[in-house]
N, C-alpha and C. Protein backbone atom coordinates (compact mmCIF):
# COMPACT_ATOMS: atom_id res chain seq x y z
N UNK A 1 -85.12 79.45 37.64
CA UNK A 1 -85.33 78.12 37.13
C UNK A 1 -84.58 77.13 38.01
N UNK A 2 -85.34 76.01 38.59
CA UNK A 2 -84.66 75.24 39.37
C UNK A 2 -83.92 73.62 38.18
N UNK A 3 -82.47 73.44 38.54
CA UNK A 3 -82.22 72.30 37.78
C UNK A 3 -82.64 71.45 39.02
N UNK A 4 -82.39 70.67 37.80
CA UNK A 4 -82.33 69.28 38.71
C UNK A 4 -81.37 68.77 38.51
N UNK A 5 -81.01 67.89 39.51
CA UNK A 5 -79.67 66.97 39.82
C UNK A 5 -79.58 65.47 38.87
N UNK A 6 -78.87 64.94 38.36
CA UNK A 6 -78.94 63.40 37.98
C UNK A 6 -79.09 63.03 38.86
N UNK A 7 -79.35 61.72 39.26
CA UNK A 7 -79.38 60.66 40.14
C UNK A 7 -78.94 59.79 39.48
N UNK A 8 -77.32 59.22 39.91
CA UNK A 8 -76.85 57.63 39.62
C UNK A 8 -77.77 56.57 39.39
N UNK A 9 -77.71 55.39 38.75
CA UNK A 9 -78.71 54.52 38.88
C UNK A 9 -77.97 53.45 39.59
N UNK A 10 -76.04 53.88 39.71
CA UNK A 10 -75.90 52.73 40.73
C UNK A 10 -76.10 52.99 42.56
N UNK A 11 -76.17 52.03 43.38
CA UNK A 11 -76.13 52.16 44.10
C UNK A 11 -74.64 52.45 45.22
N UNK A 12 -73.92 52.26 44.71
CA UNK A 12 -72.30 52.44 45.14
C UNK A 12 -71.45 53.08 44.07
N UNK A 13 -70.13 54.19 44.52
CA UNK A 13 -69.73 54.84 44.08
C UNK A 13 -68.15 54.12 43.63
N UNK A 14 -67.79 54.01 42.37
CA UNK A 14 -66.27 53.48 42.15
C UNK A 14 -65.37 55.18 42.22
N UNK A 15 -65.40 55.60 43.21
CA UNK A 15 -64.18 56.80 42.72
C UNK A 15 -62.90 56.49 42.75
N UNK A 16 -62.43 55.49 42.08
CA UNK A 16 -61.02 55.29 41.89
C UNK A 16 -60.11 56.20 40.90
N UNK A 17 -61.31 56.42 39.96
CA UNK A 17 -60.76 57.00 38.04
C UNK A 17 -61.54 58.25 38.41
N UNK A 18 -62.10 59.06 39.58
CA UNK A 18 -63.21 60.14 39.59
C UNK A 18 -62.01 61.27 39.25
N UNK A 19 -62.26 62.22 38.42
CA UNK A 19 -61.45 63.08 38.79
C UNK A 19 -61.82 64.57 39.11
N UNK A 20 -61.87 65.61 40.01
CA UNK A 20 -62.72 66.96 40.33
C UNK A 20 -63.07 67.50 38.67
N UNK A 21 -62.11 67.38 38.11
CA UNK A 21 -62.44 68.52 36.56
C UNK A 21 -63.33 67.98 35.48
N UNK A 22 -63.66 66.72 36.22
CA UNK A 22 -64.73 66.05 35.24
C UNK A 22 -66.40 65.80 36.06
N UNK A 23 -66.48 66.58 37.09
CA UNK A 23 -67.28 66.63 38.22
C UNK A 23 -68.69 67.62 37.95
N UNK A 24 -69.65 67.44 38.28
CA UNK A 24 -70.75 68.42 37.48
C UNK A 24 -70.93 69.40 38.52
N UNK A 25 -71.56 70.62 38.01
CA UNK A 25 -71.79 71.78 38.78
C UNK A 25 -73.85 71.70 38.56
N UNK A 26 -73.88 71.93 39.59
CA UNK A 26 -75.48 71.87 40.02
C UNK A 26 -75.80 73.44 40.76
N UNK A 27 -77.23 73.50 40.07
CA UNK A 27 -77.67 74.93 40.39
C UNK A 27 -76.93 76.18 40.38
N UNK A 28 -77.72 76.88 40.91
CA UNK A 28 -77.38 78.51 40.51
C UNK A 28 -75.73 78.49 41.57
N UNK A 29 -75.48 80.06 41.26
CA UNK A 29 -74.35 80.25 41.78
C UNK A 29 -74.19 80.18 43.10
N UNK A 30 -72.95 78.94 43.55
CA UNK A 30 -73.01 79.00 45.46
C UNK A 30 -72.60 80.82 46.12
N UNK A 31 -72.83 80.63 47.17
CA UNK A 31 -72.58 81.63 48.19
C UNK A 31 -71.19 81.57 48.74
N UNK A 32 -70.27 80.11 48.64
CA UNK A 32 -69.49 79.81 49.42
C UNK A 32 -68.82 78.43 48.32
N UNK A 33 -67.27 78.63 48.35
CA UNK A 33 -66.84 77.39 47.85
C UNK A 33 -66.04 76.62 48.94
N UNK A 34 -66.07 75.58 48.68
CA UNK A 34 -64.91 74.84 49.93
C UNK A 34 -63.78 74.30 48.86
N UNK A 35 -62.04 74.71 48.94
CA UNK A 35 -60.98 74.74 48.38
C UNK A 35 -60.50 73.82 48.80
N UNK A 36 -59.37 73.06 48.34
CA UNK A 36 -58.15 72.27 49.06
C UNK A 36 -56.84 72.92 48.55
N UNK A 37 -56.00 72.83 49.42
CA UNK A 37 -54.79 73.13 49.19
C UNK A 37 -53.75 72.12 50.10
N UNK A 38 -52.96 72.28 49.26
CA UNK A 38 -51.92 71.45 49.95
C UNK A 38 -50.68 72.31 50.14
N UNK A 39 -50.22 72.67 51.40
CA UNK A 39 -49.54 73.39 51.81
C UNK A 39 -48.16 73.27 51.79
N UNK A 40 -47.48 73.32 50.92
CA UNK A 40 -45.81 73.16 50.99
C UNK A 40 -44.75 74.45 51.31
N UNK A 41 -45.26 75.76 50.92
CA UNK A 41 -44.71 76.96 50.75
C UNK A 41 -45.54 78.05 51.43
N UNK A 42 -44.62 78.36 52.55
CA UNK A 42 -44.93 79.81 53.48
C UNK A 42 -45.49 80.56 52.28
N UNK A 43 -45.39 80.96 51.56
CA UNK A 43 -46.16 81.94 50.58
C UNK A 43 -47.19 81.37 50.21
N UNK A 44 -48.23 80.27 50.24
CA UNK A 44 -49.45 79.92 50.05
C UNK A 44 -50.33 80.55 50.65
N UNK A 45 -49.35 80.98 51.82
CA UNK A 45 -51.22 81.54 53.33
C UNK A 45 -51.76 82.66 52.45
N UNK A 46 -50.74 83.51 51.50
CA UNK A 46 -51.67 84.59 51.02
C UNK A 46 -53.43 84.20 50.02
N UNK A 47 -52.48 82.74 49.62
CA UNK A 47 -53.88 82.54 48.50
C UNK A 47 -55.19 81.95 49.79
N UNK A 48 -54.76 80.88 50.80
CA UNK A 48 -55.72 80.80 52.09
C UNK A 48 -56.67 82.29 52.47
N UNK A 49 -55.75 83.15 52.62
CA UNK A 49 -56.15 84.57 52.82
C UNK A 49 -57.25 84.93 51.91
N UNK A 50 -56.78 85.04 50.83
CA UNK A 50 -57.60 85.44 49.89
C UNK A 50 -58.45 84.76 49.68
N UNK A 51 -59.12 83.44 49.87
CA UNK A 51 -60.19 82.91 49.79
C UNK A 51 -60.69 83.00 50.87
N UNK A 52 -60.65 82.86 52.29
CA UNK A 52 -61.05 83.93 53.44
C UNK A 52 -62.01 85.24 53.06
N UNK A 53 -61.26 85.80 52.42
CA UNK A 53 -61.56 86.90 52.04
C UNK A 53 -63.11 87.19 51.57
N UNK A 54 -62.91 86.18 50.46
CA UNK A 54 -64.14 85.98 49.58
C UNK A 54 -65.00 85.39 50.19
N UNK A 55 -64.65 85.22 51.39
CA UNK A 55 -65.94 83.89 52.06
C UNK A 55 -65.92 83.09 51.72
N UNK A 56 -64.75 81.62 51.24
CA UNK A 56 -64.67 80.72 51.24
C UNK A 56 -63.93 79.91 52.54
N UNK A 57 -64.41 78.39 52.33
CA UNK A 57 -63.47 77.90 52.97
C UNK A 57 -62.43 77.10 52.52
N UNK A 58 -61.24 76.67 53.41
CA UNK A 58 -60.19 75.85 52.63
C UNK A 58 -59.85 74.94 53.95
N UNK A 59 -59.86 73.47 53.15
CA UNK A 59 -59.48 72.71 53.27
C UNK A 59 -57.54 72.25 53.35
N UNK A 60 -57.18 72.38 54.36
CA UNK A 60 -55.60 72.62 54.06
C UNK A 60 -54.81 71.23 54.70
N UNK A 61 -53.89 70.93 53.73
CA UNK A 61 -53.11 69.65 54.01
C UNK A 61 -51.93 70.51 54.32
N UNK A 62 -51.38 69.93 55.58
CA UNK A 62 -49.75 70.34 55.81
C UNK A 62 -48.54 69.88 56.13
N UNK A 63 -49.16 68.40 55.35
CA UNK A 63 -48.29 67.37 55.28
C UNK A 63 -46.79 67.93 54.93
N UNK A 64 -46.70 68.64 54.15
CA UNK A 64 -45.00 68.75 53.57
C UNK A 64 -44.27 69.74 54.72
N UNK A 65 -44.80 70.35 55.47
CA UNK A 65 -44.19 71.03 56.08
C UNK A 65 -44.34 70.49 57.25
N UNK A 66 -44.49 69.09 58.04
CA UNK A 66 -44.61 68.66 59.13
C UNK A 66 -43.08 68.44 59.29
N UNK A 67 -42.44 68.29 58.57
CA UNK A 67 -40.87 67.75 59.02
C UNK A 67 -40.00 69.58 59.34
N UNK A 68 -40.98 69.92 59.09
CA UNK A 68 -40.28 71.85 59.89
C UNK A 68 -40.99 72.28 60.38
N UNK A 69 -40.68 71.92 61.98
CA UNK A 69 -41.39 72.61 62.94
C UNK A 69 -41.22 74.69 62.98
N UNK A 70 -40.31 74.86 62.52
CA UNK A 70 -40.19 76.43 62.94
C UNK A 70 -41.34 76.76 61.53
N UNK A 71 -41.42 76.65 60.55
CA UNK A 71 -41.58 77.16 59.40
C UNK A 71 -43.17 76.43 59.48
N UNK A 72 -43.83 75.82 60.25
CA UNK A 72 -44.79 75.37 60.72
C UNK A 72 -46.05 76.16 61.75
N UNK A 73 -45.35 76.25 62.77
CA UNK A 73 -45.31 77.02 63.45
C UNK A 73 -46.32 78.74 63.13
N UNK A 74 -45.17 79.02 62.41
CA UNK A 74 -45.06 80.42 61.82
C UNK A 74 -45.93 80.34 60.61
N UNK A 75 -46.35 79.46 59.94
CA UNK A 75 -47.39 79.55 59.17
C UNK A 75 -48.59 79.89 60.05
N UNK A 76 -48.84 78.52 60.75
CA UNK A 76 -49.81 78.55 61.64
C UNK A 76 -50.29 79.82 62.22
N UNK A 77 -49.45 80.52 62.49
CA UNK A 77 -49.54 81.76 63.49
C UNK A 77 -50.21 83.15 62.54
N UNK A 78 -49.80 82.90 61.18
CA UNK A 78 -50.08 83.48 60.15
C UNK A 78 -51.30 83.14 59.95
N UNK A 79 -52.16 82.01 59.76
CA UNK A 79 -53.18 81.83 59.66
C UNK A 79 -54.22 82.22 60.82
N UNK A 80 -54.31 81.65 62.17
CA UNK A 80 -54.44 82.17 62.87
C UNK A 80 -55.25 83.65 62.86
N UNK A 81 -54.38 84.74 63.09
CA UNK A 81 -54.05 85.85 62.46
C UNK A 81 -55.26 86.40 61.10
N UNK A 82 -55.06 85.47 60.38
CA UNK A 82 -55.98 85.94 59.12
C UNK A 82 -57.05 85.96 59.45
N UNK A 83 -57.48 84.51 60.04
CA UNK A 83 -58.74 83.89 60.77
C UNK A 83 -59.28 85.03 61.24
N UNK A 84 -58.27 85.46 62.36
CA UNK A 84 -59.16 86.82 63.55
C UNK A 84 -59.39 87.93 62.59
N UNK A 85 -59.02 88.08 61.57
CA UNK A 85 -58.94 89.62 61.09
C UNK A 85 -60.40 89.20 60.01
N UNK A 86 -60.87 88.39 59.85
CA UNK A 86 -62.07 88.02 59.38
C UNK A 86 -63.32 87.31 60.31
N UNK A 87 -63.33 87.34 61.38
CA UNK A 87 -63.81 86.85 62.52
C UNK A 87 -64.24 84.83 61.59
N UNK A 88 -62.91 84.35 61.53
CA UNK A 88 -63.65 82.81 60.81
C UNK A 88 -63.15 82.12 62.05
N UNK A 89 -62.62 80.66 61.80
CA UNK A 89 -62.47 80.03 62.67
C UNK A 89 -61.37 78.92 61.31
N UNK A 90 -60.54 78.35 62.86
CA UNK A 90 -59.41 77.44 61.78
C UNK A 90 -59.43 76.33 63.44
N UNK A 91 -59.41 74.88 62.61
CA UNK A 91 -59.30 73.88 63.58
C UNK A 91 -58.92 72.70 62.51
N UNK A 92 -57.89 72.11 63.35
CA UNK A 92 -57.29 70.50 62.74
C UNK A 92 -58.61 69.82 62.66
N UNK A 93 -58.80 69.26 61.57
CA UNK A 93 -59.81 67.91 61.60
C UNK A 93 -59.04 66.51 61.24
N UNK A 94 -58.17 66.32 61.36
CA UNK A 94 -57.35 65.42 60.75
C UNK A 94 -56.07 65.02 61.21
N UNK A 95 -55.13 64.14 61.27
CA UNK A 95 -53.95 64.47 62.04
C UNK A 95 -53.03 65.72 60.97
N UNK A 96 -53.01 66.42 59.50
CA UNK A 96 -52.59 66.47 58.97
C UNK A 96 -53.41 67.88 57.81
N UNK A 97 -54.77 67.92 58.64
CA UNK A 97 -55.60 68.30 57.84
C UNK A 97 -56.18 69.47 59.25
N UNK A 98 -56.65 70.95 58.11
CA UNK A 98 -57.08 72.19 58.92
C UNK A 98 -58.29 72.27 58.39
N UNK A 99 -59.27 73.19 58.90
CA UNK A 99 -60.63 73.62 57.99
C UNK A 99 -60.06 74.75 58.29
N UNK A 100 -60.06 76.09 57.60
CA UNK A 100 -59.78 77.11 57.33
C UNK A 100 -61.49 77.97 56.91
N UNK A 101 -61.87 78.96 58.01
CA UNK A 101 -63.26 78.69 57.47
C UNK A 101 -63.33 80.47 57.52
N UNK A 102 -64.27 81.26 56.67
CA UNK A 102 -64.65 82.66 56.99
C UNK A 102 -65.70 82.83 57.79
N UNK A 103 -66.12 84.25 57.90
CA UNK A 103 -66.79 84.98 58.63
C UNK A 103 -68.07 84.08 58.49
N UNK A 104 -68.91 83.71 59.58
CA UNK A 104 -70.18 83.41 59.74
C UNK A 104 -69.82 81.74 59.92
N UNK A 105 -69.05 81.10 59.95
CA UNK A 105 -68.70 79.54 59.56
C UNK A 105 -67.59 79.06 60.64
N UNK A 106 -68.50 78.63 62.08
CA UNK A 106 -67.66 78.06 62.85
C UNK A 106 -67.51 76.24 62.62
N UNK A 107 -66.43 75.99 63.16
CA UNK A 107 -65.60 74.15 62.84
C UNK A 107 -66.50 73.60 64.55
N UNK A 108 -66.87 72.85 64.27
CA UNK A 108 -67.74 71.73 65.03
C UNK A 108 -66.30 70.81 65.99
N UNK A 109 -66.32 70.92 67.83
CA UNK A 109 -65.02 70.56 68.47
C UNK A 109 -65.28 69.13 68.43
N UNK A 110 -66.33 68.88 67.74
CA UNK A 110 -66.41 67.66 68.93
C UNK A 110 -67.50 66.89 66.82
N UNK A 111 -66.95 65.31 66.80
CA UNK A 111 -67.26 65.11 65.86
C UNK A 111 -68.99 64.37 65.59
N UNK A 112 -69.25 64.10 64.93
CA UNK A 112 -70.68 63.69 64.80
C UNK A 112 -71.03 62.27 65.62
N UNK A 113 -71.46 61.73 66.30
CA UNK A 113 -71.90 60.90 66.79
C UNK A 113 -70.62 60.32 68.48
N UNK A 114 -69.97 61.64 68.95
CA UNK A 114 -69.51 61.50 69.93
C UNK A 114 -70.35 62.09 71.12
């Protein structure tokens, strides 16, 4: 059975008050989710990992750990690492921001209309 989607009747979006947990889910079950995380604690890469795993991707902020370069670093290297052991791909899109992606799902070097 195919749903169908609403369609807004406005033409512009106020997401000021939007919040994800009040957000609708459309159609059957995805193949693939895209995550965010915000990275403060060397012990997060396992949950990165684990959505890897599953064939997702994650969206990763690493804002809190920019003021520690060693503990930075060494995440990085950890991820990395995960990446190859799932053949995905991991690239900054952001000054601050990674795509963390699995198997079959390479990150684009170069951005849309360059």
């Amino acid at each position: 059975m195919v749903t169908m989607r609403r369609v807004p009747s406005e033409q512009f979006f106020d997401l000021r008050g939007w919040q994800a947990d009040h957000a609708e889910e459309y159609g059957e079950k995805p193949s693939m989710r895209v995550q965010t995380l915000q990275l403060d604690r060397p012990e997060q890469v396992g949950s990165i990992t684990s959505e890897l795993h599953d064939g997702n991707l994650v969206l990763v902020d690493y804002t809190p750990l920019e003021g520690d370069q060693s503990t930075l670093h060494k995440v990085l290297a950890e991820l990395e690492r995960a990446v190859a052991d799932v053949d995905g791909d991991i690239c900054g899109v952001a000054r601050h921001w990674l795509v963390v992606a699995p198997r079959g799902v390479r990150v684009a070097r170069k951005r849309l209309g360059d």
